[in-house]
N, C-alpha and C. Protein backbone atom coordinates (compact mmCIF):
# COMPACT_ATOMS: atom_id res chain seq x y z
N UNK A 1 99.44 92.86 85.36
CA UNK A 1 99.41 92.89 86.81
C UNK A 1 98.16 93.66 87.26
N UNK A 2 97.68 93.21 87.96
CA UNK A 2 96.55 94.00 89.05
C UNK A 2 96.26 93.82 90.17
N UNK A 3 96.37 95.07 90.53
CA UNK A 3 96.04 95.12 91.96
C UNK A 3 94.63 95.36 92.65
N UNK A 4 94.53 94.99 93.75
CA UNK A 4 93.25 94.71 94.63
C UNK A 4 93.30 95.57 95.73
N UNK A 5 92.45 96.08 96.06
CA UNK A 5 92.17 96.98 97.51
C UNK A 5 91.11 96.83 97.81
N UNK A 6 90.64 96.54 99.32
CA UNK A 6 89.18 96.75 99.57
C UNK A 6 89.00 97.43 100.63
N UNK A 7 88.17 98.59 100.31
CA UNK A 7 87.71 99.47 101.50
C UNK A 7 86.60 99.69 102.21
N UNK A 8 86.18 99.43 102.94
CA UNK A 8 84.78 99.19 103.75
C UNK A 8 84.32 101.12 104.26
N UNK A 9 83.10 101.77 103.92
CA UNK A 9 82.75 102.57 103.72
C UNK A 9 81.57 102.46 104.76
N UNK A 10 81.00 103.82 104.97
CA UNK A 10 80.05 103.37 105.87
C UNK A 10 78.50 102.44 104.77
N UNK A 11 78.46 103.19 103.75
CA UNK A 11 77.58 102.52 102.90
C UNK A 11 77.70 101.90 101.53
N UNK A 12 79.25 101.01 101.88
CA UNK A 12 79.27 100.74 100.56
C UNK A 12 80.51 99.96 101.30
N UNK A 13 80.96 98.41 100.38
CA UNK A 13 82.35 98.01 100.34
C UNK A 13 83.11 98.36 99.01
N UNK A 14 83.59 98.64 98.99
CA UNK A 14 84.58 99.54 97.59
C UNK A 14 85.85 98.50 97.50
N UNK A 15 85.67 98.16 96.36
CA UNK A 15 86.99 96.51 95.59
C UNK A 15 87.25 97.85 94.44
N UNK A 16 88.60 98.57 94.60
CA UNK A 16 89.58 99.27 93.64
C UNK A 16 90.47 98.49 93.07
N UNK A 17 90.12 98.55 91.75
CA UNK A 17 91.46 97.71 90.96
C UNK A 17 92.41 98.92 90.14
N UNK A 18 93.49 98.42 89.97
CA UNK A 18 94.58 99.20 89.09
C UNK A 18 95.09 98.27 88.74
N UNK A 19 95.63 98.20 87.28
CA UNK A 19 96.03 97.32 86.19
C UNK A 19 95.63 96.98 85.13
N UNK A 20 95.35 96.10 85.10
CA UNK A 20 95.02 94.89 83.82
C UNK A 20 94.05 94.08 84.06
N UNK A 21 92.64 93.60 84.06
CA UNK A 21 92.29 93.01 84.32
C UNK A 21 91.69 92.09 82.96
N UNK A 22 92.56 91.38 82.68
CA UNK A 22 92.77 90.38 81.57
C UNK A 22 92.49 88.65 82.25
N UNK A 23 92.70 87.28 81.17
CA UNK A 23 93.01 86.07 81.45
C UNK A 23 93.81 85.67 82.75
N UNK A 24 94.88 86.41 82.71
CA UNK A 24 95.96 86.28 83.48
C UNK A 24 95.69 86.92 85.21
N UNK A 25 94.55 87.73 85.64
CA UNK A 25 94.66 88.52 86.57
C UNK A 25 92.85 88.07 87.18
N UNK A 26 92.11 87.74 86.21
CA UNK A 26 90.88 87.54 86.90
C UNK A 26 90.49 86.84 87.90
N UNK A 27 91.38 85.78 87.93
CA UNK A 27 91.06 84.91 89.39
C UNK A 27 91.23 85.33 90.59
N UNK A 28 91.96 86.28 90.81
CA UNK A 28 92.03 87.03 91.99
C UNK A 28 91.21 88.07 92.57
N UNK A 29 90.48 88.70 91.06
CA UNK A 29 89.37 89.16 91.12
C UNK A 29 87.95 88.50 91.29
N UNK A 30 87.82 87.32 90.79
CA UNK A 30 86.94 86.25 91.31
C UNK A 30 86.89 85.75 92.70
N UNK A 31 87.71 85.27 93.12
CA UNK A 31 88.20 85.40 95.06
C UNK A 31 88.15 86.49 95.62
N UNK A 32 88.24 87.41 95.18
CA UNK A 32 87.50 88.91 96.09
C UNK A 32 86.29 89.02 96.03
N UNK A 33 85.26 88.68 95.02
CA UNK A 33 83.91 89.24 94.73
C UNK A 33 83.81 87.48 95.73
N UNK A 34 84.19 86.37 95.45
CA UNK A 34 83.74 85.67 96.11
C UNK A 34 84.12 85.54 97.51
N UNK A 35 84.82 86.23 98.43
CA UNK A 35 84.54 86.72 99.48
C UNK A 35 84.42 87.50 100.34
N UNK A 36 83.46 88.60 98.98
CA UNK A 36 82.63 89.30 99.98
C UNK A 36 80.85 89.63 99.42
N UNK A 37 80.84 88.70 98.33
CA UNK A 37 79.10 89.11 98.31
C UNK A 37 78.64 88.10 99.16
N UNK A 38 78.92 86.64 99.62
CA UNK A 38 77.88 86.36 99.78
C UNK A 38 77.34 87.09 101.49
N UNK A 39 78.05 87.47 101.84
CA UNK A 39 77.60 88.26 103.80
C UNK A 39 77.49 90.16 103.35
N UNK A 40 77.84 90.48 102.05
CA UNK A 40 77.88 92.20 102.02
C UNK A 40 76.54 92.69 102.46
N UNK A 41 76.48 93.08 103.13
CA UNK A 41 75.14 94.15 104.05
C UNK A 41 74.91 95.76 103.43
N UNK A 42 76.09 96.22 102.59
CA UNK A 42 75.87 97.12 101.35
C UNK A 42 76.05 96.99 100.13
N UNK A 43 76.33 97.89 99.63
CA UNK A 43 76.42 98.45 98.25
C UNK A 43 78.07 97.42 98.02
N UNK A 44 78.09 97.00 96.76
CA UNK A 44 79.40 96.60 96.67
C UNK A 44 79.86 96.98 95.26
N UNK A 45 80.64 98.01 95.50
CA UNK A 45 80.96 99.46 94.38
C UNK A 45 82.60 98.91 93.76
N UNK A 46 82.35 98.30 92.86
CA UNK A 46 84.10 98.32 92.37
C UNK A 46 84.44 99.25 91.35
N UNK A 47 85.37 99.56 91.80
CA UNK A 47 86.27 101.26 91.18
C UNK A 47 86.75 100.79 89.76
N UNK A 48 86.41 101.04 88.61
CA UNK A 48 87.73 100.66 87.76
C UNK A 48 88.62 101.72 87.45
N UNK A 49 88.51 103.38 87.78
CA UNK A 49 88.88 104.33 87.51
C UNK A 49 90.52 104.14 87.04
N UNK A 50 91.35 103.35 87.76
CA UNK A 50 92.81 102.70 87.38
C UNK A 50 93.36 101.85 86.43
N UNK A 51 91.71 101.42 86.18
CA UNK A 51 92.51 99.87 85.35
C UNK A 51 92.42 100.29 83.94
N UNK A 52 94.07 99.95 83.18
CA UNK A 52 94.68 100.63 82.17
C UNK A 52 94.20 99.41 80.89
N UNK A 53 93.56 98.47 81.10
CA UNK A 53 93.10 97.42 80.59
C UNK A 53 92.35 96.55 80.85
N UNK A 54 91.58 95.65 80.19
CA UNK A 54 90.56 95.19 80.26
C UNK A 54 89.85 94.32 78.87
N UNK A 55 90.05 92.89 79.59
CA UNK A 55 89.74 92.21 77.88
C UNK A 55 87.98 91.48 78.46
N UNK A 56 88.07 90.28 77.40
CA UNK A 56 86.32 90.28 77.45
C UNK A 56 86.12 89.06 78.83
N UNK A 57 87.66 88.35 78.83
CA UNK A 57 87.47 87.66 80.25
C UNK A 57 87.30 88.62 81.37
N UNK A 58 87.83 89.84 81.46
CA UNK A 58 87.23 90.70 82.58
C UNK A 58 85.80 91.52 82.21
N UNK A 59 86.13 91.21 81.44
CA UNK A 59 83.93 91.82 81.67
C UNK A 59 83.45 90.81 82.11
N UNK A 60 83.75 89.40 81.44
CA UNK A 60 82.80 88.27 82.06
C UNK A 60 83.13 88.07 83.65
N UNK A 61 83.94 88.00 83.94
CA UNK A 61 84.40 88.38 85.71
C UNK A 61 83.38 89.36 85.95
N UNK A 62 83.11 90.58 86.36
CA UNK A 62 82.21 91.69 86.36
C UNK A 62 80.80 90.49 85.84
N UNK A 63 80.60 90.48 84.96
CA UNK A 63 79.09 90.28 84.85
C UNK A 63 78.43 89.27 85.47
N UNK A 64 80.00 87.74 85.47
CA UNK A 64 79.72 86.96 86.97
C UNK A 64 78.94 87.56 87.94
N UNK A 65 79.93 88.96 88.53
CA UNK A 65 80.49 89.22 89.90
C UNK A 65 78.38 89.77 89.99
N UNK A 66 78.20 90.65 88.73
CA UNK A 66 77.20 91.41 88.97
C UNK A 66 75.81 90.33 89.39
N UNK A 67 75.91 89.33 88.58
CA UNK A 67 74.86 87.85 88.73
C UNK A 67 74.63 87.37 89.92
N UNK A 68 75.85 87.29 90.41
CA UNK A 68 76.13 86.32 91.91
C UNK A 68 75.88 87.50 93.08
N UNK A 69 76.13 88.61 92.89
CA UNK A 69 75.50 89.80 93.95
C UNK A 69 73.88 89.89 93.87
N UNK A 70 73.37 90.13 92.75
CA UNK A 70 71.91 90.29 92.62
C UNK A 70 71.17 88.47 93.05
N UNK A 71 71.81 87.92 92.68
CA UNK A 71 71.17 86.71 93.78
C UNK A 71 71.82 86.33 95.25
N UNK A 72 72.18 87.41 95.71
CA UNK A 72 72.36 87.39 97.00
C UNK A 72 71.70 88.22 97.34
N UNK A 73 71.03 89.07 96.66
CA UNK A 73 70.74 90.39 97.28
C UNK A 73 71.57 91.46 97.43
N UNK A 74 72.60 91.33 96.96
CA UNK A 74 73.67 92.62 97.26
C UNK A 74 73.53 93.62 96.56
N UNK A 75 73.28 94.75 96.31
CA UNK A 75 73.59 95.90 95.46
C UNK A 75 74.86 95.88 94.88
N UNK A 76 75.17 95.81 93.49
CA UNK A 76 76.60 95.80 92.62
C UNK A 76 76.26 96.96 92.00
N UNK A 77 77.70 98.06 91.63
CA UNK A 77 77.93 98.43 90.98
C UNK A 77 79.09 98.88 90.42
N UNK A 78 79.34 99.24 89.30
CA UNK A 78 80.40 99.39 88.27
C UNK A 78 80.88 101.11 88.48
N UNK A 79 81.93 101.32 88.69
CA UNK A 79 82.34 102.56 88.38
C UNK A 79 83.76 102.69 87.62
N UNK A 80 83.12 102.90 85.95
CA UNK A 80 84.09 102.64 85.45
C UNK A 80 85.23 103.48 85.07
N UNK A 81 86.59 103.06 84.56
CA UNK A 81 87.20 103.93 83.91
C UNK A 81 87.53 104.35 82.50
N UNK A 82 88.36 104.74 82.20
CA UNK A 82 88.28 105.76 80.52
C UNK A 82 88.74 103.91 80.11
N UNK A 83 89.62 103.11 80.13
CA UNK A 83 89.56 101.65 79.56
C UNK A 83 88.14 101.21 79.78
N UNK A 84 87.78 100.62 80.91
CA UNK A 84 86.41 99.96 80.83
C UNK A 84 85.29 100.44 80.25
N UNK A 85 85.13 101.70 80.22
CA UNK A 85 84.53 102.58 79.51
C UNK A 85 83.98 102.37 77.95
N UNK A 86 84.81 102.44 76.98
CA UNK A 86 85.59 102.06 76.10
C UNK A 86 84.84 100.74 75.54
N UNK A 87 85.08 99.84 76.39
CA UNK A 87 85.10 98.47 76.35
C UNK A 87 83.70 97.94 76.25
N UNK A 88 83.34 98.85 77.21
CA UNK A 88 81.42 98.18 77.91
C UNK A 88 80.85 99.11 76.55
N UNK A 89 80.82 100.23 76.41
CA UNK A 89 80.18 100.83 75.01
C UNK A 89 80.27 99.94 73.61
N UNK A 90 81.78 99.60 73.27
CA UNK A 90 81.97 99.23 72.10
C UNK A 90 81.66 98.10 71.97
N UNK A 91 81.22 97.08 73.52
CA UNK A 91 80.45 95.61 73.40
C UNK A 91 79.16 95.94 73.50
N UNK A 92 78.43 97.29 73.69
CA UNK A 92 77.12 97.08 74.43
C UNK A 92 76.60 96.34 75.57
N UNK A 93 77.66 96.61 76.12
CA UNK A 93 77.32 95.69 77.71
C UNK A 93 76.81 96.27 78.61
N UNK A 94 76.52 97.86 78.33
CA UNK A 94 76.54 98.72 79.37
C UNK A 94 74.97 98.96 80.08
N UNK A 95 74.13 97.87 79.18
CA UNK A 95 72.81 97.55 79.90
C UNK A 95 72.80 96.84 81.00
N UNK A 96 74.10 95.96 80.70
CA UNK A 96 74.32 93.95 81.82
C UNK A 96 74.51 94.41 82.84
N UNK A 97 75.76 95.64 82.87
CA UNK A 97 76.39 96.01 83.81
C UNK A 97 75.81 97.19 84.66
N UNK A 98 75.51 97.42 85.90
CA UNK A 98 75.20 98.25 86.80
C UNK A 98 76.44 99.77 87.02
N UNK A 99 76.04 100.63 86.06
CA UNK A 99 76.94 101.57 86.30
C UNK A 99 76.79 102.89 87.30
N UNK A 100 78.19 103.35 88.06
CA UNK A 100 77.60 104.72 88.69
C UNK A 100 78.28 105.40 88.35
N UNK A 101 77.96 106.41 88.12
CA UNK A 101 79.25 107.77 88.65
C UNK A 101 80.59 107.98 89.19
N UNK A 102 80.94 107.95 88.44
CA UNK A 102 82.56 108.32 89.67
C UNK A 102 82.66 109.27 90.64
C-alpha cells in the first residue's frame, strides 16, 4: 500500500509517499508526477522519508519521474529514506537520481 500527499510550498511542490512503492503501487505514483510536472513553476521535491519499501519498478518510476521533469524544465528532487537509501547505493543509482537533504 502507498500513500500519496501533495503539498504546495512556497518554493517547492512536495509529493510525500509512505508505504511501498513496488509493481503493485507505481501507477499512482506515475499519475501524480504526471499531473504535476508538466505546469510545476518550482522545485518538485518528493519525500521518501516513509516509504518502508521500494523495488527496482519504483526506482524506474523516480528516474521516469526525474527524465520527464528535466525536459520540462522542472527542478526534481529525491529526498530519500533509510529504504530508498539502501536501494539507490546498493544499485548505484545515486548519480541518475537528483538527491537532497532531508
Amino acid at each position: 500500500m502507498l500513500a500519496i500527499d501533495v503539498a504546495y510550498e512556497e518554493d517547492a511542490t512536495i509529493v510525500r509517499c509512505a508505504g511501498e512503492i513496488d509493481v503493485a503501487t507505481c501507477a499512482s505514483l506515475i499519475d501524480t508526477f504526471d499531473g504535476l510536472i508538466p505546469g510545476a513553476e518550482t522545485v518538485l521535491r518528493v519525500d521518501l522519508r516513509d516509504v518502508t519499501f521500494i523495488d527496482s519498478t519504483g526506482i524506474g518510476c523516480l528516474l521516469h519521474a526525474s527524465l520527464q521533469a528535466q525536459a520540462a524544465g522542472t527542478p526534481f528532487e529525491v529526498v530519500p529514506g533509510e529504504a530508498t537509501m539502501r536501494f539507490i547505493e546498493s544499485s548505484g543509482l545515486g548519480n541518475r537520481l537528483p538527491l537532497a537533504p532531508a
